[in-house]
Protein backbone atom coordinates (compact mmCIF):
# COMPACT_ATOMS: atom_id res chain seq x y z
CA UNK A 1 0.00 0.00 0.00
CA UNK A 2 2.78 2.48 0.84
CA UNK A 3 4.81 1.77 -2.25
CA UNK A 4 1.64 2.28 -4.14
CA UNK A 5 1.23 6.19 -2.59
CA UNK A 6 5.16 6.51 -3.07
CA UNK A 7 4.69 5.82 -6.57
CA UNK A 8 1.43 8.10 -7.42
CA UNK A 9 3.21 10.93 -5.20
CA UNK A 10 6.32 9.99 -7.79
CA UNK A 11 3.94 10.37 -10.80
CA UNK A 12 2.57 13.65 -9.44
CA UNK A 13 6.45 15.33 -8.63
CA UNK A 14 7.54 14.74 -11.70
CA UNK A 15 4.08 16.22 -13.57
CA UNK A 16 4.52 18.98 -11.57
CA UNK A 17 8.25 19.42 -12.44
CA UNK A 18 7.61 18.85 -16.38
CA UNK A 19 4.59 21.49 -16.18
CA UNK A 20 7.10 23.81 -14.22
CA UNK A 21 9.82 23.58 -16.70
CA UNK A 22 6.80 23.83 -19.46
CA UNK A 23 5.94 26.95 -17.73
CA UNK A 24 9.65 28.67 -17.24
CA UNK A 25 10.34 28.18 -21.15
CA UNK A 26 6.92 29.53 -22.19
CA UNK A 27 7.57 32.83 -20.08
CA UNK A 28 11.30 32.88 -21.05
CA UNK A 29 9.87 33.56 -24.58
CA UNK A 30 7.24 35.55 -23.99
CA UNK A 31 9.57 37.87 -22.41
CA UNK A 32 13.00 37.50 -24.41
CA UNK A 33 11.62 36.58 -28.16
CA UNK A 34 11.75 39.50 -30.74
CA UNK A 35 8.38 40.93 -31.01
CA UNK A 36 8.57 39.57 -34.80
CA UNK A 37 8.17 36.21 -33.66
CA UNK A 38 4.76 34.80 -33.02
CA UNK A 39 3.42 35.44 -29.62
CA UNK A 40 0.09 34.46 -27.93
CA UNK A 41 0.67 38.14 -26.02
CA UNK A 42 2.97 40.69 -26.02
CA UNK A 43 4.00 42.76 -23.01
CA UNK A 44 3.42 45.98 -22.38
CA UNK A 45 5.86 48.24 -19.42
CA UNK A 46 4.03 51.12 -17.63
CA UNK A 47 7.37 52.97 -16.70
CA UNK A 48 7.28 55.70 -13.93
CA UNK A 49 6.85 58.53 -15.10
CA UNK A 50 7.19 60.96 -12.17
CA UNK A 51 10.64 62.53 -13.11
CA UNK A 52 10.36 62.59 -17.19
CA UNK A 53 9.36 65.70 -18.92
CA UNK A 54 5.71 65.27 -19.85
CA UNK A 55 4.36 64.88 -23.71
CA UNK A 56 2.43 67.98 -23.72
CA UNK A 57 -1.34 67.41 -24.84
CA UNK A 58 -2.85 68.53 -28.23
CA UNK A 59 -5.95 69.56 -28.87
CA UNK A 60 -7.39 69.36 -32.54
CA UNK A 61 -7.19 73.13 -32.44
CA UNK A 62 -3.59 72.97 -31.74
CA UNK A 63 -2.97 70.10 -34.15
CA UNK A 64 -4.68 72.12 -37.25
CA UNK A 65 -2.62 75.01 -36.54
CA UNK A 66 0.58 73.10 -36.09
CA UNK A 67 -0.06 71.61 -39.61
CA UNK A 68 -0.43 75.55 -40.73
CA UNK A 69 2.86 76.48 -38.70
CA UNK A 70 4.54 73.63 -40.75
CA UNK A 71 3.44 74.97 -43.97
CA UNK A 72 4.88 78.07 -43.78
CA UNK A 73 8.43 76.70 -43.02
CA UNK A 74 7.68 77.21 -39.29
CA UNK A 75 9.10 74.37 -36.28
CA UNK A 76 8.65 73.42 -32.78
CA UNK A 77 11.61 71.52 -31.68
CA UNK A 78 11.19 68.65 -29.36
CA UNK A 79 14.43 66.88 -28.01
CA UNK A 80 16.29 65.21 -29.86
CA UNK A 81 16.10 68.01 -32.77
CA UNK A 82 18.37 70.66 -31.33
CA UNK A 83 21.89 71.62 -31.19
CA UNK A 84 23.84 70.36 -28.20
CA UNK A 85 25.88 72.01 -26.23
CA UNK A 86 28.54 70.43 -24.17
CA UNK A 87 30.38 70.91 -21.56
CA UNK A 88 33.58 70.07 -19.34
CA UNK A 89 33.58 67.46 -17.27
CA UNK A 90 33.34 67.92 -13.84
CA UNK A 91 34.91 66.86 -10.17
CA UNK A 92 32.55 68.54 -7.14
CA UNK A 93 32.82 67.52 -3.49
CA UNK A 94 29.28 66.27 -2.37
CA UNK A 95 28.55 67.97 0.63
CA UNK A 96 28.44 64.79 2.97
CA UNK A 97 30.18 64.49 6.29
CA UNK A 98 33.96 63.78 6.00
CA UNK A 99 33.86 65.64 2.55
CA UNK A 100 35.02 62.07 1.19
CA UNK A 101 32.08 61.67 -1.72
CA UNK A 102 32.23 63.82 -4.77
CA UNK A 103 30.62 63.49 -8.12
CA UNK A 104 32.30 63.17 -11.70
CA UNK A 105 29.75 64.43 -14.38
CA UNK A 106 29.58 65.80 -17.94
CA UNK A 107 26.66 67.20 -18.82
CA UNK A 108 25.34 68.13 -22.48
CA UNK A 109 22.62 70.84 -23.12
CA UNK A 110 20.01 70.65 -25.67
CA UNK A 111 19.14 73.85 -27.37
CA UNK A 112 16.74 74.69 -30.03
CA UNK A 113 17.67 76.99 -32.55
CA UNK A 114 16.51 80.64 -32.46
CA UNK A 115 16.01 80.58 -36.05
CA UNK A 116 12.28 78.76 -36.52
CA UNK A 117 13.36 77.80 -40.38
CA UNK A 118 16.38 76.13 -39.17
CA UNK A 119 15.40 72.46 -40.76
CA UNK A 120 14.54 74.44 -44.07
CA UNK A 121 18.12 76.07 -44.50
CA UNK A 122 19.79 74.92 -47.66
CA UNK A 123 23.22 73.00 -46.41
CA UNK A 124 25.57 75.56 -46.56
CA UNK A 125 23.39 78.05 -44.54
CA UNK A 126 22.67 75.83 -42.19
CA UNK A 127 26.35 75.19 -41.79
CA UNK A 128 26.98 78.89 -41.20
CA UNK A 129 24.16 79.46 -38.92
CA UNK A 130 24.78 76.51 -36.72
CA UNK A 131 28.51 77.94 -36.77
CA UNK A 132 27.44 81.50 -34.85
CA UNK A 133 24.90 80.15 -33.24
CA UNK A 134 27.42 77.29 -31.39
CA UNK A 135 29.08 80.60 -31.03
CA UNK A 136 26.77 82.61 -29.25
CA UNK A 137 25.63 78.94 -27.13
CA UNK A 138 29.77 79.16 -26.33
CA UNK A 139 29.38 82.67 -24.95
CA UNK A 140 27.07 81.32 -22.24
CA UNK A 141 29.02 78.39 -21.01
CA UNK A 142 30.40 80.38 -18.19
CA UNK A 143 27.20 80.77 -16.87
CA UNK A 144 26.19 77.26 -18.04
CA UNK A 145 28.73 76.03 -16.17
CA UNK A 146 28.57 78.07 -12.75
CA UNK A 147 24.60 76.85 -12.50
CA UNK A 148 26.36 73.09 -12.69
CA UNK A 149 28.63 73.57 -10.31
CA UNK A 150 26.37 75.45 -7.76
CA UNK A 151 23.74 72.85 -8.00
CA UNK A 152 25.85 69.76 -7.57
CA UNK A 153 27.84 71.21 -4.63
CA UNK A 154 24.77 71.60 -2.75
CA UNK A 155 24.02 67.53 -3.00
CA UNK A 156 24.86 64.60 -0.97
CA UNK A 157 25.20 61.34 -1.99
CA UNK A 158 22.14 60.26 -1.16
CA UNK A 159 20.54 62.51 -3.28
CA UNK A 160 22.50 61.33 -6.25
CA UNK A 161 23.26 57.78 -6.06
CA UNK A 162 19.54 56.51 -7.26
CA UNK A 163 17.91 57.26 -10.73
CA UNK A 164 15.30 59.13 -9.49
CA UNK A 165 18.04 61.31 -7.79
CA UNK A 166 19.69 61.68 -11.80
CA UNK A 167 16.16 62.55 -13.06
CA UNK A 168 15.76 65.10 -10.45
CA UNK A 169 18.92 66.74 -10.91
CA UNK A 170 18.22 66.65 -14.30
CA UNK A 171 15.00 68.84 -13.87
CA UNK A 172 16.81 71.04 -11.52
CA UNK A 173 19.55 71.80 -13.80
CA UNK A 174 17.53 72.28 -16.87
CA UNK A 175 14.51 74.64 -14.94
CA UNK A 176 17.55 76.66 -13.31
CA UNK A 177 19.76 77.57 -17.14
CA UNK A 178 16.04 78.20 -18.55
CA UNK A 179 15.61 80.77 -15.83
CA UNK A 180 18.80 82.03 -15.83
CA UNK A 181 19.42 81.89 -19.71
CA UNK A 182 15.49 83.12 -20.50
CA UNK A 183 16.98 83.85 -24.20
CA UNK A 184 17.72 80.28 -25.07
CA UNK A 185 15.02 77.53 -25.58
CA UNK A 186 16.59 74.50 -23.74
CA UNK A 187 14.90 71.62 -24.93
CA UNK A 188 16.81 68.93 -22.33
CA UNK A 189 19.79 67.46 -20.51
CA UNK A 190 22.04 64.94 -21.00
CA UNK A 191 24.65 63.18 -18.64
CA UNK A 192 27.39 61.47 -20.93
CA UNK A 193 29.00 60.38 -17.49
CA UNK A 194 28.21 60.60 -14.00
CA UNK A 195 29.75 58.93 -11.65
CA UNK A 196 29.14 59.11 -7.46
CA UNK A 197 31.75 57.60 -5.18
């Protein structure tokens, strides 16, 4: 009698482990299968979006006249389409007790060209007028830089270390050149490196 229950709980282990293993392979593709491939779902990722710069919303009103903007040579840059800007990399003590921590970051601006027919210039004016405005975008980096330098030297590391702490400083930096630089049309910032220790 016992070797009979032995055997059926035998049976049932190893359904169990089969339908397991059935069950790790069929989410192992689901999740790491190129979309191409056939799929009885796909998934879909909700990503936080607390700390990103939000899509701005449309209305048809908007849209129409956008379309009429575009016809007459008219652009509104969105990031991604402007110039960048960057600049030195930078060493900052974190202000943490012992002074030990300190931050290595380069950062890169984003800034849309003042000229709204920018993407229409023929080549070689675009050329040129990328050439004095880089100019003029070089003129500021003093100031560029200072607002940098200012803001990170006011951070610990535990206001850094995480990637909502990047995002953050990311908003801070790019709210404080807009205000500070109220000519320019920043469109966002990049970090090329950044490194906390």
């Amino acid at each position: 009698m016992l070797d009979k229950i032995l055997k059926i709980l035998n049976v049932i282990t190893q359904v169990i482990l089969l339908l397991t293993a059935f069950l790790s392979i069929f989410m192992a593709y689901i999740i790491f299968a190129p979309d191409e491939l056939p799929k009885p779902f796909r998934l879909q990722y909700q990503y936080d979006t607390a700390f990103t710069t939000p899509e701005p919303h449309v209305s048809e009103a908007a849209a129409s006249e956008e379309t009429t903007t575009t016809e007459t040579g008219t652009h509104d840059f969105i990031p991604g389409e402007g110039i960048m800007v960057p600049m030195s990399t930078k060493i900052i003590n974190l202000v943490d007790p012992g002074g030990r921590r300190y931050i290595r970051v380069t950062v890169v601006v984003e800034v849309a060209p003042d000229n709204p027919e920018y993407e229409l210039l023929p080549e070689e004016e675009k050329i040129a007028y990328e050439t004095a405005f880089e100019e003029k975008l070089n003129s500021r980096l003093p100031i560029m830089d200072d607002t940098v330098i200012t803001l990170l030297s006011t951070k610990t590391y535990e206001d850094l270390y995480t990637a909502d702490g990047k995002e953050k400083l990311r908003t801070e930096i790019l709210e404080t050149l807009s205000e500070k630089l109220v000519d320019l049309h920043i469109l966002s910032i990049y970090f090329t490196e950044f490194v906390v220790q």
